[in-house]
N, C-alpha and C. Protein backbone atom coordinates (compact mmCIF):
# COMPACT_ATOMS: atom_id res chain seq x y z
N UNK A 1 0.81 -1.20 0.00
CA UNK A 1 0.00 0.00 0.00
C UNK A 1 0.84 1.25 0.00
N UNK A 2 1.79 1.07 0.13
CA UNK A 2 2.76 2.21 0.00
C UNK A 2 3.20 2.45 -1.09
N UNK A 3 3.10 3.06 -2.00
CA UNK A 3 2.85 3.36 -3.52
C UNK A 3 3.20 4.65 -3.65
N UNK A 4 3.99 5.13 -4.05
CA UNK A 4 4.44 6.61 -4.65
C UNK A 4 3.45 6.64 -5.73
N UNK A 5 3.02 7.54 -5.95
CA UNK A 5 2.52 8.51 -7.05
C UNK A 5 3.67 8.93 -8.29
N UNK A 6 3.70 8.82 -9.15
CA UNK A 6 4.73 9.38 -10.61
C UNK A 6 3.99 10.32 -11.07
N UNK A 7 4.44 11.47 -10.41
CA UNK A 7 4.17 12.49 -10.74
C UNK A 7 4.47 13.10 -12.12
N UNK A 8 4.05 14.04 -13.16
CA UNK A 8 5.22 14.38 -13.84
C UNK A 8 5.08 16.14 -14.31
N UNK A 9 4.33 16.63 -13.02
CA UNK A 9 4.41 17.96 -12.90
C UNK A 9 5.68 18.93 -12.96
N UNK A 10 6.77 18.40 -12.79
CA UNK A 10 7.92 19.16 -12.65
C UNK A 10 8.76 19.01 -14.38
N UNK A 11 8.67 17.82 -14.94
CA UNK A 11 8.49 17.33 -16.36
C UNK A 11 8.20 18.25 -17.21
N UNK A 12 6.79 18.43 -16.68
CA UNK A 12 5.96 19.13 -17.81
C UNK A 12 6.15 20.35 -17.74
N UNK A 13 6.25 21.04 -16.78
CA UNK A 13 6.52 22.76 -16.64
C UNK A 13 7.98 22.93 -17.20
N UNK A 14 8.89 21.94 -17.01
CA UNK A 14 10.29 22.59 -18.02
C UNK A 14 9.91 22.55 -19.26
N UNK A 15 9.33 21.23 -19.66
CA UNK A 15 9.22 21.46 -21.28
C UNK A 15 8.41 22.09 -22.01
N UNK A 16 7.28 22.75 -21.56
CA UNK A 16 6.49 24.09 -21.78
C UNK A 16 7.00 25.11 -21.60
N UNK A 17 7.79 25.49 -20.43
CA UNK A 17 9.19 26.32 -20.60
C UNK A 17 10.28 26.51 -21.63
N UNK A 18 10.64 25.23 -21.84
CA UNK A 18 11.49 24.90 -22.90
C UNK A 18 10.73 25.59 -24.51
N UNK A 19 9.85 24.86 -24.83
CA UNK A 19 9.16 25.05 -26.06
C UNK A 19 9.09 26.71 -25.91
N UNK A 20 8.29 27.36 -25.23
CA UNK A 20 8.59 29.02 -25.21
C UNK A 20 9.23 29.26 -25.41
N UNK A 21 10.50 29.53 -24.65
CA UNK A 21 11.77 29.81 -25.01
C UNK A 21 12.29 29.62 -26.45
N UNK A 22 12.50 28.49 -26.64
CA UNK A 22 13.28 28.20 -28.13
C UNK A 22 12.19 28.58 -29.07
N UNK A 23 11.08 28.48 -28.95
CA UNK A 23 9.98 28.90 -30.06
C UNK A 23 10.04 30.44 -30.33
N UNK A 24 10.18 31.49 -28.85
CA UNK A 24 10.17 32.78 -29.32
C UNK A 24 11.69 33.45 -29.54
N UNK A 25 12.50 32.69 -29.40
CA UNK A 25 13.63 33.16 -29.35
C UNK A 25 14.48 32.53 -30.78
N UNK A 26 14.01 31.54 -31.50
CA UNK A 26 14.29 31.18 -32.44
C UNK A 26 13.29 32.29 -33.56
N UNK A 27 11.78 32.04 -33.41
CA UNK A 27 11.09 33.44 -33.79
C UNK A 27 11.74 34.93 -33.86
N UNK A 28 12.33 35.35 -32.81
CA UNK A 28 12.74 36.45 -33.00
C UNK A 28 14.17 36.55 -32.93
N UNK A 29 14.53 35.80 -33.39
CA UNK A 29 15.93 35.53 -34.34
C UNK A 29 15.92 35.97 -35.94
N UNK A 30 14.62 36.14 -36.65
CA UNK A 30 14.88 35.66 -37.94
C UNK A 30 13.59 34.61 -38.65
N UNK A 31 13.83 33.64 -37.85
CA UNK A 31 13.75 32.26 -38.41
C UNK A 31 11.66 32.62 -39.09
N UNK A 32 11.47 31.31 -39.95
CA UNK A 32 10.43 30.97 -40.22
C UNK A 32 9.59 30.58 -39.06
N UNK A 33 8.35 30.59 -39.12
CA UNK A 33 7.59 30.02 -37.93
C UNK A 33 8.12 28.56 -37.99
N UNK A 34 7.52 28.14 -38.99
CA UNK A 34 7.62 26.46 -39.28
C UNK A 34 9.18 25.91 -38.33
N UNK A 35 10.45 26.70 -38.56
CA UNK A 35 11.58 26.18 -37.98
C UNK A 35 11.13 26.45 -36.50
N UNK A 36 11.08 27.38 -36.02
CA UNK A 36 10.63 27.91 -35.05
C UNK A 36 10.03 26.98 -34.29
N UNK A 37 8.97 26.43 -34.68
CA UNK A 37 7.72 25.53 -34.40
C UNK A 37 9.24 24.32 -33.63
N UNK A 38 9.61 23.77 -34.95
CA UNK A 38 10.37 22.28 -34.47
C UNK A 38 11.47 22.87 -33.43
N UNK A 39 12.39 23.84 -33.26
CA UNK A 39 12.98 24.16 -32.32
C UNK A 39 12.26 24.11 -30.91
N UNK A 40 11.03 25.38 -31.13
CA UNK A 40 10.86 24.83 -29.94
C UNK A 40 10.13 23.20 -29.10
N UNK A 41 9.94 22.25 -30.13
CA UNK A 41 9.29 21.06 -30.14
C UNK A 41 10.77 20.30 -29.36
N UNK A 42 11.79 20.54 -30.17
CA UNK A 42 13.15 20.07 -29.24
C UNK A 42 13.67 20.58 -28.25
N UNK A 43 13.25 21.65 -27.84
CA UNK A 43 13.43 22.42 -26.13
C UNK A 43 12.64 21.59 -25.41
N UNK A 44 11.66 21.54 -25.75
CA UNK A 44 10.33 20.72 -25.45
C UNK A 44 10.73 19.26 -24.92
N UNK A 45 10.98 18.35 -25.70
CA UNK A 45 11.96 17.50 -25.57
C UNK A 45 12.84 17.18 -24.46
N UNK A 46 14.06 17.96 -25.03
CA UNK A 46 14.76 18.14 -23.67
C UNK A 46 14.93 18.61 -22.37
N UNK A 47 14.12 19.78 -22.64
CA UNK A 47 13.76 20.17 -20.91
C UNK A 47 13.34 19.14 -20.44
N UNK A 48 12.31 18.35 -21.27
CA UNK A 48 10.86 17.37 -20.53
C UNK A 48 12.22 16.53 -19.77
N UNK A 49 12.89 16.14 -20.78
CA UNK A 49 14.12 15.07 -20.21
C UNK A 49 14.92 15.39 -18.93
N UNK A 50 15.50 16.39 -18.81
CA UNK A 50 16.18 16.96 -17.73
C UNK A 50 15.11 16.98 -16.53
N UNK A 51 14.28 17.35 -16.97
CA UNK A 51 13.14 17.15 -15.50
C UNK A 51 13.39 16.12 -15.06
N UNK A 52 13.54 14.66 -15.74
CA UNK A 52 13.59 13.58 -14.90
C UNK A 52 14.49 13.40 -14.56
N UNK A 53 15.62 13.87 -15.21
CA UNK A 53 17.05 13.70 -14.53
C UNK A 53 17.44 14.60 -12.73
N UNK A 54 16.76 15.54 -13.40
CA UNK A 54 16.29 16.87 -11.76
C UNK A 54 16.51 15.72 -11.00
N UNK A 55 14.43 15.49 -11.85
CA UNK A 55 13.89 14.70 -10.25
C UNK A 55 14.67 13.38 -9.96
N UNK A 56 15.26 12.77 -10.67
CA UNK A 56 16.34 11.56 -10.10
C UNK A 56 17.22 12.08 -9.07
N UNK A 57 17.94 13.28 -9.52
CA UNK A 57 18.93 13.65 -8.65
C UNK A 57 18.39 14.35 -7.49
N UNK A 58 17.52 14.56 -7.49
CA UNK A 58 17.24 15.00 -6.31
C UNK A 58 16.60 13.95 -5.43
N UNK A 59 15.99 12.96 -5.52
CA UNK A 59 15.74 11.89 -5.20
C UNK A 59 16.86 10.91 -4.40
N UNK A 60 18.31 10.78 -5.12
CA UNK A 60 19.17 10.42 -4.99
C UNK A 60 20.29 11.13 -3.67
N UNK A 61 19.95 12.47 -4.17
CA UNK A 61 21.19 13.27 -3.32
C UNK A 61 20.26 14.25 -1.77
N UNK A 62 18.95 14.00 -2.14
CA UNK A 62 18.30 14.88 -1.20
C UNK A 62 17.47 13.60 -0.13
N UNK A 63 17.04 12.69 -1.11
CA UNK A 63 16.36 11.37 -0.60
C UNK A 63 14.51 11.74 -0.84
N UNK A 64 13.68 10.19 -0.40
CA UNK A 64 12.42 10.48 -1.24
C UNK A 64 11.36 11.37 -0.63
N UNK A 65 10.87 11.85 -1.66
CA UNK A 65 9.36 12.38 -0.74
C UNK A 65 8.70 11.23 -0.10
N UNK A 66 8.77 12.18 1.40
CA UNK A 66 7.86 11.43 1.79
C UNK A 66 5.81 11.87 1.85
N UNK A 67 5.22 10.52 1.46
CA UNK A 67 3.79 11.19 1.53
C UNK A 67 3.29 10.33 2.50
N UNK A 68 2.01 11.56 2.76
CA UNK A 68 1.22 10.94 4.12
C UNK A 68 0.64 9.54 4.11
N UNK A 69 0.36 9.11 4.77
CA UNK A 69 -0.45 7.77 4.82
C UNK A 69 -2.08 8.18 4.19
N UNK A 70 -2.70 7.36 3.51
CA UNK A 70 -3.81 7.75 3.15
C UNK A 70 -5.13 7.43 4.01
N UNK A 71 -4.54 6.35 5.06
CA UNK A 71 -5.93 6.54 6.35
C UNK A 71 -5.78 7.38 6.97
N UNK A 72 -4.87 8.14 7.54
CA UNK A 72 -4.48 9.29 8.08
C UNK A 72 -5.24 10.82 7.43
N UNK A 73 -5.28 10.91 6.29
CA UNK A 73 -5.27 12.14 6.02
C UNK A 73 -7.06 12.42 6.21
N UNK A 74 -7.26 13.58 6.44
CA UNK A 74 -8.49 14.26 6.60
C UNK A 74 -9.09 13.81 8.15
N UNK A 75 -8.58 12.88 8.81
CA UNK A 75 -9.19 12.52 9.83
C UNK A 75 -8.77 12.85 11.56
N UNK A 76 -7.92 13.90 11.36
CA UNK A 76 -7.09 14.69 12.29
C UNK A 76 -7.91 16.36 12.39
N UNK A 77 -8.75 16.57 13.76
CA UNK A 77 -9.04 17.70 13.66
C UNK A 77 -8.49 18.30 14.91
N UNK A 78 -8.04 19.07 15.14
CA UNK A 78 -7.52 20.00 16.49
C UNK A 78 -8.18 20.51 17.13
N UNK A 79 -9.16 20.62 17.42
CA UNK A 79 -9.90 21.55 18.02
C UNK A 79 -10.37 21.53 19.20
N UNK A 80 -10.31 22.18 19.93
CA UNK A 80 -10.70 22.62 21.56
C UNK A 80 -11.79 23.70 21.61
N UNK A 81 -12.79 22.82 22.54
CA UNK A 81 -13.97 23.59 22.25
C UNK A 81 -14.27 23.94 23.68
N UNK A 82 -14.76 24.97 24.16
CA UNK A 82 -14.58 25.43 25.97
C UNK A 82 -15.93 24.43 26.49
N UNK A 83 -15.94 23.74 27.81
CA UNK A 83 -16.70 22.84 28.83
C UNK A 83 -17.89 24.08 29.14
N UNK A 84 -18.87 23.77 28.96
CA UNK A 84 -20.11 24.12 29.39
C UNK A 84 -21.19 23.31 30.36
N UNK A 85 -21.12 23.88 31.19
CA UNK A 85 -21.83 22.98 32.45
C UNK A 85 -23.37 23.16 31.85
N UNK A 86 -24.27 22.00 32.46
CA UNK A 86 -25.39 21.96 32.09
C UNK A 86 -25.87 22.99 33.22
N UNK A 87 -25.68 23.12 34.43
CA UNK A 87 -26.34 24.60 35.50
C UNK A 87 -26.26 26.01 34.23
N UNK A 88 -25.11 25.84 33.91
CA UNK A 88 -24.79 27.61 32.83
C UNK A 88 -26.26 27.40 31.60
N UNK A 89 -25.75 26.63 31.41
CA UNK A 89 -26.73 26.48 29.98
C UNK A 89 -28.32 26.61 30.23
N UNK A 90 -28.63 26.07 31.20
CA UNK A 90 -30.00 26.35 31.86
C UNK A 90 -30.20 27.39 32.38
N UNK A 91 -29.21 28.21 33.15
CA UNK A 91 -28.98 29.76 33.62
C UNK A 91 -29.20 30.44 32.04
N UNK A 92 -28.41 30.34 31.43
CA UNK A 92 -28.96 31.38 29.83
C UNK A 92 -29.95 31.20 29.62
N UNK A 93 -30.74 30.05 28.92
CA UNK A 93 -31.85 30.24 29.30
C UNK A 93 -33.17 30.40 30.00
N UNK A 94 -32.82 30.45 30.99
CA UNK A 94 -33.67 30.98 31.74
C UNK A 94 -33.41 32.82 31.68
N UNK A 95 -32.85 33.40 31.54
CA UNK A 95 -32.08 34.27 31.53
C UNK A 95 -32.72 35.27 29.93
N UNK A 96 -32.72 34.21 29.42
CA UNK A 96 -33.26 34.59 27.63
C UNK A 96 -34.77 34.51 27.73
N UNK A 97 -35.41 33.38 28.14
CA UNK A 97 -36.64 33.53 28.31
C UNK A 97 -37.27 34.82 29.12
N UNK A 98 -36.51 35.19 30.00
CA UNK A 98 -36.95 36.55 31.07
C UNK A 98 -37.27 37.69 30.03
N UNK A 99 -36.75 37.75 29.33
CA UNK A 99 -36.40 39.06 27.99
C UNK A 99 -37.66 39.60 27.87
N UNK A 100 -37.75 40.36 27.78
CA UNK A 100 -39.39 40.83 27.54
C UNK A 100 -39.77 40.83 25.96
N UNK A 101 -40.12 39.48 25.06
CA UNK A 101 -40.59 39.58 24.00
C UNK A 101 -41.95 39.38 23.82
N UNK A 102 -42.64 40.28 23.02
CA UNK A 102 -43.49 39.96 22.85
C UNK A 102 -43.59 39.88 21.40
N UNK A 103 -44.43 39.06 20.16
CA UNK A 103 -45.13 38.82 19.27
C UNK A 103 -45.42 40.16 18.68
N UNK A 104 -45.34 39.81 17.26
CA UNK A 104 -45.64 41.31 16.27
C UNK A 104 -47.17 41.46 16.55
N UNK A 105 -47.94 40.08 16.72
CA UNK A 105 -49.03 40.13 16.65
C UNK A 105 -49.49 40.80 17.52
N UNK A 106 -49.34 40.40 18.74
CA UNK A 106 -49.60 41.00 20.25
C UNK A 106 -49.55 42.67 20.46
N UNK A 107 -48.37 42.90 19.93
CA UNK A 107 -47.78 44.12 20.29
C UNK A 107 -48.45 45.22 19.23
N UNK A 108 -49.02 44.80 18.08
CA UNK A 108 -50.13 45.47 17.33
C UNK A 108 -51.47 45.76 17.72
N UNK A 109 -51.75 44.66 18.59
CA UNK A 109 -52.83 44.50 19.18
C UNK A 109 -53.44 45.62 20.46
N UNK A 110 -52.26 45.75 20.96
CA UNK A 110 -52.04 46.21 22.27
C UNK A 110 -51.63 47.62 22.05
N UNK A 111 -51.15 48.09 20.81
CA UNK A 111 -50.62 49.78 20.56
C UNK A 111 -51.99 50.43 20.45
N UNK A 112 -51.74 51.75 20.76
CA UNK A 112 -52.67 52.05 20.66
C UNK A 112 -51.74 54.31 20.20
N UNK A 113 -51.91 54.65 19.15
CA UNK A 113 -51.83 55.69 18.46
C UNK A 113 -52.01 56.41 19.36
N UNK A 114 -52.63 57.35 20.08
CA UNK A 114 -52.84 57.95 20.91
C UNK A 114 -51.41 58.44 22.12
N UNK A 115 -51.38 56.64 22.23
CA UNK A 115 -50.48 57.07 23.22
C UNK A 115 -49.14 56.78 22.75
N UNK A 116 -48.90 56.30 21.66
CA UNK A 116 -47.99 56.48 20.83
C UNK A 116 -47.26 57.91 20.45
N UNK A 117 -48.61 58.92 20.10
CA UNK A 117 -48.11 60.04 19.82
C UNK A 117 -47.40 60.72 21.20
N UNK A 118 -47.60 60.24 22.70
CA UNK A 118 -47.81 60.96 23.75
C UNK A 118 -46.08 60.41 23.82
N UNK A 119 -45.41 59.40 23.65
CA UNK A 119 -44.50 58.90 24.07
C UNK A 119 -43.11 60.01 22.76
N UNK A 120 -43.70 60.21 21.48
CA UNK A 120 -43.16 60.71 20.69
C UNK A 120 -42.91 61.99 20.96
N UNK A 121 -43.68 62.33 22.05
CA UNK A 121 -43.26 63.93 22.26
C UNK A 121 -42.41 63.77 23.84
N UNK A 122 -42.50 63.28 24.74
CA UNK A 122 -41.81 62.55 25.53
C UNK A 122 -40.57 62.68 25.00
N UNK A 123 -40.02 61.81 23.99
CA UNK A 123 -38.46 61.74 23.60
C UNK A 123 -38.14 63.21 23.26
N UNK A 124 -38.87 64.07 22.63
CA UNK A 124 -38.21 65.69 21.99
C UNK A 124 -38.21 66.44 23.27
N UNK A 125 -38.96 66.08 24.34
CA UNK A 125 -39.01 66.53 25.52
C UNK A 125 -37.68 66.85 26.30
N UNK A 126 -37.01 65.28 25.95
CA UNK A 126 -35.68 64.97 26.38
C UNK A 126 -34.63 65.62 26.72
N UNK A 127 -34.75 65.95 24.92
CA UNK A 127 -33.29 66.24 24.33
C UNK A 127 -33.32 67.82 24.71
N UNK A 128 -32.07 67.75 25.20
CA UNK A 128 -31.60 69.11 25.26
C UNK A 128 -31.48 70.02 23.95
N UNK A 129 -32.13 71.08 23.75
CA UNK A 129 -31.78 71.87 22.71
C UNK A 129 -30.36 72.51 22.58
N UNK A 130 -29.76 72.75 23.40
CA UNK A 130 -28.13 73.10 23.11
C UNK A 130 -27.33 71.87 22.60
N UNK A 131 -27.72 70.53 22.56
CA UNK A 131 -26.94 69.48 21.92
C UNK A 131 -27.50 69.47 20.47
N UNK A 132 -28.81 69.51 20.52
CA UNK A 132 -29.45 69.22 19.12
C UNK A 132 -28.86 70.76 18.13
N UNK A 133 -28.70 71.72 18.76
CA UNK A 133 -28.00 72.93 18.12
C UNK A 133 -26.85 72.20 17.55
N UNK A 134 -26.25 71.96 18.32
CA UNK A 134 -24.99 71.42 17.68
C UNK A 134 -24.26 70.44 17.00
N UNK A 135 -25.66 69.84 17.22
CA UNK A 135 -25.56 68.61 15.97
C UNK A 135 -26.22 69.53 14.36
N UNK A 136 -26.70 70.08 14.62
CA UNK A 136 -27.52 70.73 13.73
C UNK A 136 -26.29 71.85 12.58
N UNK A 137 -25.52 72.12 13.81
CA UNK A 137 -24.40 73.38 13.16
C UNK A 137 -23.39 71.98 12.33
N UNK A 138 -22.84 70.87 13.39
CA UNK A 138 -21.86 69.67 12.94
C UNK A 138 -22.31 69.46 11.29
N UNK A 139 -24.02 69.03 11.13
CA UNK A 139 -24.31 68.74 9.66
C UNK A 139 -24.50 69.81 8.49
N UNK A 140 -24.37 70.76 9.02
CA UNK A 140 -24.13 72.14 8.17
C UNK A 140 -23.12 72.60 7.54
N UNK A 141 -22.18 71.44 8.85
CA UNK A 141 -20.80 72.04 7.95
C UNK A 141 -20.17 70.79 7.31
């Protein structure tokens, strides 16, 4: 089960390298496309070749990749998640339930315009007019 993979990504990027090179540089030498073309087809070639020689030597003088085990991978998660007592968790909610919500329905039910308007003058009541001045001058300028 221990099986390397033959890769030949490192292969292929020299000799696409290769072919560029000798293709535009034979191109802008002079040459015909057509020569051009087979030059860079033999960069092509030989880069592809030297890739494997790379990857031999590096294989040889550096030693092999190593890859993960394949039951191993994806099945390693790290994570630390903080202890929550069941007392806390029942404290929040209880805590959340206290909240004073009421229903869109309810709370339509129960308004009443009148005193709506009474609460709207309440808030202008509030506010100090020397702050609202000066918010007033702030957006002016």
């Amino acid at each position: 089960m221990n099986q390397q993979k033959n890769t030949v990504g490192l292969q292929v990027a020299l000799g696409i390298l290769g072919f560029l090179a000798a293709f535009l540089l034979s191109l802008g030498g002079g040459n015909t496309v057509i020569t051009s073309l087979i030059r860079g087809f033999v960069g092509l070639l030989l880069l592809f070749l030297l890739g494997y020689v790379l990857k031999f030597a590096l294989r040889v003088f550096v030693g092999p990749v190593e890859q993960p085990e394949e039951e191993f991978r994806g099945r390693h998660l790290d994570l630390l998640l903080p202890t929550e007592d069941k007392e806390q968790k029942q404290a929040q909610r209880a805590a959340d339930d206290d909240a004073d919500f009421v229903p869109l329905f309810e709370a339509l039910q129960k308004q009443d315009p009148a005193h709506d308007h009474k609460k709207k003058q309440d808030v202008y009541q509030d506010m100090d007019p020397q702050k609202l001045a000066e918010a007033m001058r702030h957006l002016d300028e």
